[in-house]
Protein backbone atom coordinates (compact mmCIF):
# COMPACT_ATOMS: atom_id res chain seq x y z
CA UNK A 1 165.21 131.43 80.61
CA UNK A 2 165.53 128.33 81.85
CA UNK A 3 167.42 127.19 84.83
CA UNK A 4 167.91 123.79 86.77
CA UNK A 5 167.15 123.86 90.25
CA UNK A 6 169.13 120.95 91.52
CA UNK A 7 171.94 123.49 93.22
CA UNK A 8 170.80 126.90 93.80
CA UNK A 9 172.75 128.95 91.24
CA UNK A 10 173.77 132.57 91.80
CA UNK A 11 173.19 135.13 89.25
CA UNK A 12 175.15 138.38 88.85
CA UNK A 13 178.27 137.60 91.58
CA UNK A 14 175.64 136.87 94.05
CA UNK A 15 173.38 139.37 94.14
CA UNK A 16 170.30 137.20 93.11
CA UNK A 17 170.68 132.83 93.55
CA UNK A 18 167.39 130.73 92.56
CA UNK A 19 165.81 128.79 95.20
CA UNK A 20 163.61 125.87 95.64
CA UNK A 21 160.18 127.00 96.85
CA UNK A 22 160.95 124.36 100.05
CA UNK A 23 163.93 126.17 100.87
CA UNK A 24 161.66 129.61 101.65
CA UNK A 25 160.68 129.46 105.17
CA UNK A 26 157.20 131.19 106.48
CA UNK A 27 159.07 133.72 108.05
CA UNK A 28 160.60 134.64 104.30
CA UNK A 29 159.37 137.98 102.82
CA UNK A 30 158.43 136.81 99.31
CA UNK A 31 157.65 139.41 96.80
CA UNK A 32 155.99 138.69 93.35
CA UNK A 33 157.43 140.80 90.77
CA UNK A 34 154.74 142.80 89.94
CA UNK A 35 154.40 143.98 93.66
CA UNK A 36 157.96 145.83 92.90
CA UNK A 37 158.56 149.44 91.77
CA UNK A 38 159.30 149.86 88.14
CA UNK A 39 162.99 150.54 89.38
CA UNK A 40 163.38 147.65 90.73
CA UNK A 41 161.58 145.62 88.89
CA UNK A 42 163.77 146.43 85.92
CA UNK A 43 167.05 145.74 87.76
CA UNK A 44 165.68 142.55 88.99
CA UNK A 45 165.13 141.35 85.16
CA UNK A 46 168.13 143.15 84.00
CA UNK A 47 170.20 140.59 86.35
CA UNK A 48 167.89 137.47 85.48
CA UNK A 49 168.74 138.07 82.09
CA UNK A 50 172.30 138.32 82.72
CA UNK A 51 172.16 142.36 81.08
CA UNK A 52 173.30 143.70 84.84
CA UNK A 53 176.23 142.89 86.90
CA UNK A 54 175.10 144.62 90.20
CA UNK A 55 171.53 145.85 89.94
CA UNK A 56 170.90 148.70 92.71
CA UNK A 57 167.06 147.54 94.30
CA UNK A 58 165.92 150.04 96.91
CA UNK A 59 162.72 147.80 98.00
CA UNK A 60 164.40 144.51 98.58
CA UNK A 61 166.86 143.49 101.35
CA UNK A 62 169.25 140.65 101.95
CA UNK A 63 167.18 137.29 102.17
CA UNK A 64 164.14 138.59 100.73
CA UNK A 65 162.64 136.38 97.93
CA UNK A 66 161.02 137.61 94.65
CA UNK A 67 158.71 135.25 92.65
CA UNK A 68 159.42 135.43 88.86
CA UNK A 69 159.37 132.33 86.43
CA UNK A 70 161.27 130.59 89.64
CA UNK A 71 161.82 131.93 92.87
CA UNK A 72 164.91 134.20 93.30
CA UNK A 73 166.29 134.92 97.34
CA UNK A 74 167.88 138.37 97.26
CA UNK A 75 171.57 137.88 98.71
């Protein structure tokens, strides 16, 4: 899955939007996706892929960001 970065571009009504790695500030907790639980590691791809229209992920909160193939801020 591809995906241009030139506007940050929300996936699944919001729940996930791509970010440019400048946009992640130190202060940012950034996940990669293997540090997940398999829960929510399969709602995360479930909404990158577009198969989920409001994953549920325990382990993540508003703001944090998961790296994946691009970096994705939780929202």
């Amino acid at each position: 899955m591809s995906r241009s970065l030139r506007s940050p571009e929300a996936l699944d009504g919001g729940t996930l939007v791509e970010c440019r790695p400048a946009a992640i500030d130190p202060t940012d907790r950034v996940r990669d996706l293997d540090q997940l639980s398999a829960d929510d590691r399969r709602a995360f791809l479930s909404a990158v892929d577009g198969s989920a229209h409001s994953p549920e992920m325990d382990g993540l909160d508003s703001g944090d960001v998961v790296r994946f193939t691009e970096y994705y801020r939780v929202r």
